[in-house]
N, C-alpha and C. Protein backbone atom coordinates (compact mmCIF):
# COMPACT_ATOMS: atom_id res chain seq x y z
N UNK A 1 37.53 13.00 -4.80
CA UNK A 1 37.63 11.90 -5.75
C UNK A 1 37.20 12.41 -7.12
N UNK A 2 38.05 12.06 -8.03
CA UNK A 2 37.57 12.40 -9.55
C UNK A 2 37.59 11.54 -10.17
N UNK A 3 36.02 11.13 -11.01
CA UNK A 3 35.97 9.97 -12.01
C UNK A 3 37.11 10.02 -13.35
N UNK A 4 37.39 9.39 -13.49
CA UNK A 4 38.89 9.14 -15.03
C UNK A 4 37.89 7.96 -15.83
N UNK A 5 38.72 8.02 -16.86
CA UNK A 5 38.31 7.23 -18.24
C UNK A 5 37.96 5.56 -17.54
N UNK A 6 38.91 5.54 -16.76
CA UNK A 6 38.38 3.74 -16.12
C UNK A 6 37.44 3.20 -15.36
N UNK A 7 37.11 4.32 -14.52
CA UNK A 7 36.29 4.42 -13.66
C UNK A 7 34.51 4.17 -14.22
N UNK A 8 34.91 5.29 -15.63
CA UNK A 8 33.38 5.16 -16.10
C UNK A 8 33.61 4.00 -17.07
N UNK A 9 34.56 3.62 -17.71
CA UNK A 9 34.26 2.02 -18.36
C UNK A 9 33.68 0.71 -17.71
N UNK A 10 34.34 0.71 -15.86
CA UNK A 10 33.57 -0.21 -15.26
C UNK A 10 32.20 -0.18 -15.02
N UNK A 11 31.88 0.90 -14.65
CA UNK A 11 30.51 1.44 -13.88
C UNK A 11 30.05 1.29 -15.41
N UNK A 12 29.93 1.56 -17.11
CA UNK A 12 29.38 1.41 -18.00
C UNK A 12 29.79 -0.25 -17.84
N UNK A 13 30.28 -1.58 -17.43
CA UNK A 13 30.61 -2.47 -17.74
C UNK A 13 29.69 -3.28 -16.44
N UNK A 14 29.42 -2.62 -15.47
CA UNK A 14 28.67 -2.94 -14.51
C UNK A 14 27.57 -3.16 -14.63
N UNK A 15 26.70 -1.86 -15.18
CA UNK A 15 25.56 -1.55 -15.81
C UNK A 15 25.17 -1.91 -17.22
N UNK A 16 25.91 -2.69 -18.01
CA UNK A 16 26.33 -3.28 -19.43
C UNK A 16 25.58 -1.84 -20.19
N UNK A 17 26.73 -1.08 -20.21
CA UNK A 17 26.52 -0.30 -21.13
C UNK A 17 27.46 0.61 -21.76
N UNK A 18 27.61 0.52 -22.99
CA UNK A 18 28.48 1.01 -24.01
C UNK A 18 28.53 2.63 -24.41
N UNK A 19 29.51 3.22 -24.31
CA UNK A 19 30.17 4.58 -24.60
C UNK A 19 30.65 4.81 -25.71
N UNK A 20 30.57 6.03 -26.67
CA UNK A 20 31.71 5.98 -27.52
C UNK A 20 31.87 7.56 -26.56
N UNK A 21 33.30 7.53 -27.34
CA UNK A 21 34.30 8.88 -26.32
C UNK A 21 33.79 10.04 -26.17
N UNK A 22 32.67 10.59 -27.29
CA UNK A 22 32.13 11.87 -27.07
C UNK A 22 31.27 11.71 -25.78
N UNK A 23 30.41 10.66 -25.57
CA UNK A 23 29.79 10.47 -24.90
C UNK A 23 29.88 10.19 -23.44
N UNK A 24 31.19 9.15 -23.52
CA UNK A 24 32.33 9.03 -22.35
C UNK A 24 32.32 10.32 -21.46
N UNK A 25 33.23 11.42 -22.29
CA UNK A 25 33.22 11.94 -21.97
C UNK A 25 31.79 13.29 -21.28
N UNK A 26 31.28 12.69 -21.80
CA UNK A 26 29.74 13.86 -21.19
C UNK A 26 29.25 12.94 -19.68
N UNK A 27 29.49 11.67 -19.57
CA UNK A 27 29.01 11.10 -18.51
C UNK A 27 30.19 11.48 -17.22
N UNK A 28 31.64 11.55 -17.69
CA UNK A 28 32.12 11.78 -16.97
C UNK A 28 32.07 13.05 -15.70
N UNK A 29 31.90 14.05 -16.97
CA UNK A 29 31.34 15.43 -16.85
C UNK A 29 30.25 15.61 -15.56
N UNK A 30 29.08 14.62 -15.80
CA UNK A 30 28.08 14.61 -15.10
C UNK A 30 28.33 13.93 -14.07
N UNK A 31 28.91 12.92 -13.85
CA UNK A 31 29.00 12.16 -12.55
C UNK A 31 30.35 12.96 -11.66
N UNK A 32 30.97 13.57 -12.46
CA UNK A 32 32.04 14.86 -11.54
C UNK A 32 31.07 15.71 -10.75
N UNK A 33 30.22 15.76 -11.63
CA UNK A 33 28.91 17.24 -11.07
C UNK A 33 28.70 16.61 -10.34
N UNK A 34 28.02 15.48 -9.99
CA UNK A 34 27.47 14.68 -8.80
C UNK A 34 28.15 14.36 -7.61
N UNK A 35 29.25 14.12 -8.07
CA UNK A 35 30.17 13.83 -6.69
C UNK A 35 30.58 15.30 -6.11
N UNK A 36 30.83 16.37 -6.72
CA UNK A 36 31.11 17.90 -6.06
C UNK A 36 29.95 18.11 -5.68
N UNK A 37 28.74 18.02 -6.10
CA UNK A 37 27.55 17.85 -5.03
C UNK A 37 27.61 17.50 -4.14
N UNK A 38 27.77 16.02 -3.67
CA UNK A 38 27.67 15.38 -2.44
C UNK A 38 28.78 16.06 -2.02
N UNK A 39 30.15 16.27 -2.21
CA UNK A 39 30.89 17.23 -1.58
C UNK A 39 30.46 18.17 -1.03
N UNK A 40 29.71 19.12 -1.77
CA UNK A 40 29.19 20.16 -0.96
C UNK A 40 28.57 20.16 0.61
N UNK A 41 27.66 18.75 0.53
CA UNK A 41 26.88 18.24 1.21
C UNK A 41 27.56 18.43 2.89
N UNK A 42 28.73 17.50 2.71
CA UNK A 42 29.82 17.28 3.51
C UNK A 42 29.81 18.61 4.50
N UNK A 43 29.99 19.66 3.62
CA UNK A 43 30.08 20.96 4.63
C UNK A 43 29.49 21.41 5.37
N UNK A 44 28.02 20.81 5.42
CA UNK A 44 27.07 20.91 6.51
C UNK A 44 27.18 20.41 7.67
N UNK A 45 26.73 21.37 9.02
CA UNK A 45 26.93 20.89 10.17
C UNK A 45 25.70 19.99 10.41
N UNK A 46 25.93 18.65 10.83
CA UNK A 46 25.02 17.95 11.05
C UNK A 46 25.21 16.82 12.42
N UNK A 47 26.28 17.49 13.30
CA UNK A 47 25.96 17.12 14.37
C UNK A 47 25.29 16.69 15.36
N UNK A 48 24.12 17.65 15.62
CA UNK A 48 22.86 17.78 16.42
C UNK A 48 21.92 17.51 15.73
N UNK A 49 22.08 16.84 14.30
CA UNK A 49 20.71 16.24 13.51
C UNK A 49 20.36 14.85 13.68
N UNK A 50 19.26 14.16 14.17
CA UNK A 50 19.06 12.87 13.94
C UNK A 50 19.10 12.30 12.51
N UNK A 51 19.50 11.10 12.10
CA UNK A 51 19.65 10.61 10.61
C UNK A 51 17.81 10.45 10.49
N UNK A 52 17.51 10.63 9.04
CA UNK A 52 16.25 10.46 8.77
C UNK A 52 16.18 8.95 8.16
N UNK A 53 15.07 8.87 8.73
CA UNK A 53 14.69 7.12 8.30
C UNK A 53 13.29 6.94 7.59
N UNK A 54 12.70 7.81 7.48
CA UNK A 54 11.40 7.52 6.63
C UNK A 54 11.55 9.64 6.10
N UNK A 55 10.88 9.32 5.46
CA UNK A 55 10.83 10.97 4.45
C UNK A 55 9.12 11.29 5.32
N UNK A 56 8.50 10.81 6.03
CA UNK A 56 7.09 11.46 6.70
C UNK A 56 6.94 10.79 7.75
N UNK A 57 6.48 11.14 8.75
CA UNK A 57 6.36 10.37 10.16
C UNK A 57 4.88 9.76 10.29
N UNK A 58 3.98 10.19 9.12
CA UNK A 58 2.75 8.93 8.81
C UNK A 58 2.71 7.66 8.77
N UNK A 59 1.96 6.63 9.34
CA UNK A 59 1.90 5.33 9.56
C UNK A 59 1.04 4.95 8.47
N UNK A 60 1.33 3.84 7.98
CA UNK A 60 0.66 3.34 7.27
C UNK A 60 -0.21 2.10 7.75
N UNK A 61 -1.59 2.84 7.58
CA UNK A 61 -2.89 2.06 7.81
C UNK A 61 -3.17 0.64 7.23
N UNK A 62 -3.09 -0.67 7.47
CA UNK A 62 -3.05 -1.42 6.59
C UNK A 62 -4.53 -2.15 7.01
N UNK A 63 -5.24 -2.48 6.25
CA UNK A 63 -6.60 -2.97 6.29
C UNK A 63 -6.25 -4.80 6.39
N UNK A 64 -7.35 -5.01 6.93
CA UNK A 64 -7.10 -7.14 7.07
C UNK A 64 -7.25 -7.24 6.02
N UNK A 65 -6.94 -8.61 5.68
CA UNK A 65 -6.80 -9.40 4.33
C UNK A 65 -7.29 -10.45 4.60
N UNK A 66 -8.43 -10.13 3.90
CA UNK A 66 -9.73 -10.60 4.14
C UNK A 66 -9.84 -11.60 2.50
N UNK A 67 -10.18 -12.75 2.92
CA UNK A 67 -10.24 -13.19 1.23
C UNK A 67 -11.91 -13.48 1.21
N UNK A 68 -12.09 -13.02 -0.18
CA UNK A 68 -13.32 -12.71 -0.54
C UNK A 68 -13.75 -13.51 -1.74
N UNK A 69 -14.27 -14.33 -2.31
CA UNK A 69 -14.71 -14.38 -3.57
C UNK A 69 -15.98 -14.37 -4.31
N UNK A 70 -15.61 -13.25 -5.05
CA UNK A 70 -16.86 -12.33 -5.63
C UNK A 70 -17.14 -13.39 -6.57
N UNK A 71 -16.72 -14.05 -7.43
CA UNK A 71 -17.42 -14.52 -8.39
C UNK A 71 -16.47 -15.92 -8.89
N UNK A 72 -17.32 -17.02 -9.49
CA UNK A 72 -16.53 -18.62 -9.36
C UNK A 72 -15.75 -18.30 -10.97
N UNK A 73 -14.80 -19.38 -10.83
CA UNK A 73 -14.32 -19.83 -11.71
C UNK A 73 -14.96 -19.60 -12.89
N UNK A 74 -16.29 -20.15 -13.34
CA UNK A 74 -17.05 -20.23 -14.26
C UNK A 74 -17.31 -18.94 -14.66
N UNK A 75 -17.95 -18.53 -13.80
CA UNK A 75 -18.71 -16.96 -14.15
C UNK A 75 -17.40 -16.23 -14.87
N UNK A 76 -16.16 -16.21 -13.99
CA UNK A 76 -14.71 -15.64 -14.84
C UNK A 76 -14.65 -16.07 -16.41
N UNK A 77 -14.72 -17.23 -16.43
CA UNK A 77 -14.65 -17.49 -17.53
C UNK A 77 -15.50 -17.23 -18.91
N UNK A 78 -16.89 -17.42 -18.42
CA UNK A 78 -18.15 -17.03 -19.14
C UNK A 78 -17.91 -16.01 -19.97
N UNK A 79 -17.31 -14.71 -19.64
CA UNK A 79 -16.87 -13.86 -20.41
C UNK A 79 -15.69 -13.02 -21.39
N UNK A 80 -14.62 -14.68 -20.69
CA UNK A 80 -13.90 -14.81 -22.00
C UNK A 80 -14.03 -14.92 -22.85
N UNK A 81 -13.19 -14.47 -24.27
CA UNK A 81 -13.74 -14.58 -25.63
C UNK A 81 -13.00 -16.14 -25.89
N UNK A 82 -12.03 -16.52 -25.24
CA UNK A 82 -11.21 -17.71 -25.74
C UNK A 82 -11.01 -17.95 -23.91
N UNK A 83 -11.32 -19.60 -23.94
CA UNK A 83 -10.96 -20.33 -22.37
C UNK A 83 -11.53 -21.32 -22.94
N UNK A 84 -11.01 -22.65 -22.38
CA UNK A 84 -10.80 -24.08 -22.02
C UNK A 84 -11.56 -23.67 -20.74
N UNK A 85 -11.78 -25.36 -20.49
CA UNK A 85 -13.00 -26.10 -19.20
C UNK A 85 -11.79 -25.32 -17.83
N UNK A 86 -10.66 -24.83 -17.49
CA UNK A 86 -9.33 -23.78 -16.56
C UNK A 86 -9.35 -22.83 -16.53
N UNK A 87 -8.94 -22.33 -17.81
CA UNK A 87 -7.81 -21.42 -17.82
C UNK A 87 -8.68 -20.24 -19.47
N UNK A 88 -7.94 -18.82 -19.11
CA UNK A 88 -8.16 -18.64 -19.84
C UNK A 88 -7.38 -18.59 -21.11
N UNK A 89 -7.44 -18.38 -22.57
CA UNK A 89 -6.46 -18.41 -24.03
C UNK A 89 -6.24 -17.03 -24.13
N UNK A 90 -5.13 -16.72 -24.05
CA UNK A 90 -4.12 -15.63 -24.59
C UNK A 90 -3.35 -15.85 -26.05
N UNK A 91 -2.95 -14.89 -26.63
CA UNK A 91 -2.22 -14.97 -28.08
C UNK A 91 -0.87 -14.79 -27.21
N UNK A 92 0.04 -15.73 -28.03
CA UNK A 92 1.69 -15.85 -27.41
C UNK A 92 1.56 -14.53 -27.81
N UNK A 93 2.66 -13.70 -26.54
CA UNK A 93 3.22 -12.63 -26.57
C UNK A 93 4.90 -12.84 -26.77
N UNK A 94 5.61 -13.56 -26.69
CA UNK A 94 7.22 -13.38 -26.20
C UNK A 94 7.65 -14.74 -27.44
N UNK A 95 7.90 -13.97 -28.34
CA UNK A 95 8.49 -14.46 -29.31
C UNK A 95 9.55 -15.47 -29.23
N UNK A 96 10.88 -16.34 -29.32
CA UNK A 96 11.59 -17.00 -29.29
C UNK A 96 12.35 -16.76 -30.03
């Protein structure tokens, strides 16, 4: 399979993202490299291989969930520089 000019306009239209032709063309370039890679891949005998399903055969230890509370409402607050009788005051971040 070889990527063409349409191929990478969708996949840039998929991903909303804009090309001009020099550039077009350099992605094309690279995603050719990628697919003759995985081509390569292909040529391996992998018959007698099991498919891999985790990258390490380590378990992951998971500890109880345990709820704890270290310290009240108040005390949290006590050392805000800005809080109401709730919550604490933040400066708007996300403009409009």
């Amino acid at each position: 399979m070889k990527i063409d000019n349409e191929t990478v306009d969708k996949i840039a239209h998929l991903a909303r993202l804009e090309f001009e032709n020099e550039s077009k063309e350099e992605i094309k370039k690279d995603m050719n490299n990628m697919l003759s890679f995985v081509d390569k891949l292909n040529e391996l005998e992998t018959s007698n291989i099991e498919p891999l399903i985790y990258m390490s055969d380590k378990v992951n230890v998971m500890r109880e969930d345990d709820v704890k509370n270290d310290i009240t409402q108040d005390e949290a607050l006590k050392n805000a520089p800005k809080h109401d009788s709730d919550y604490f005051k933040v400066s708007k971040v996300i403009n409009k």
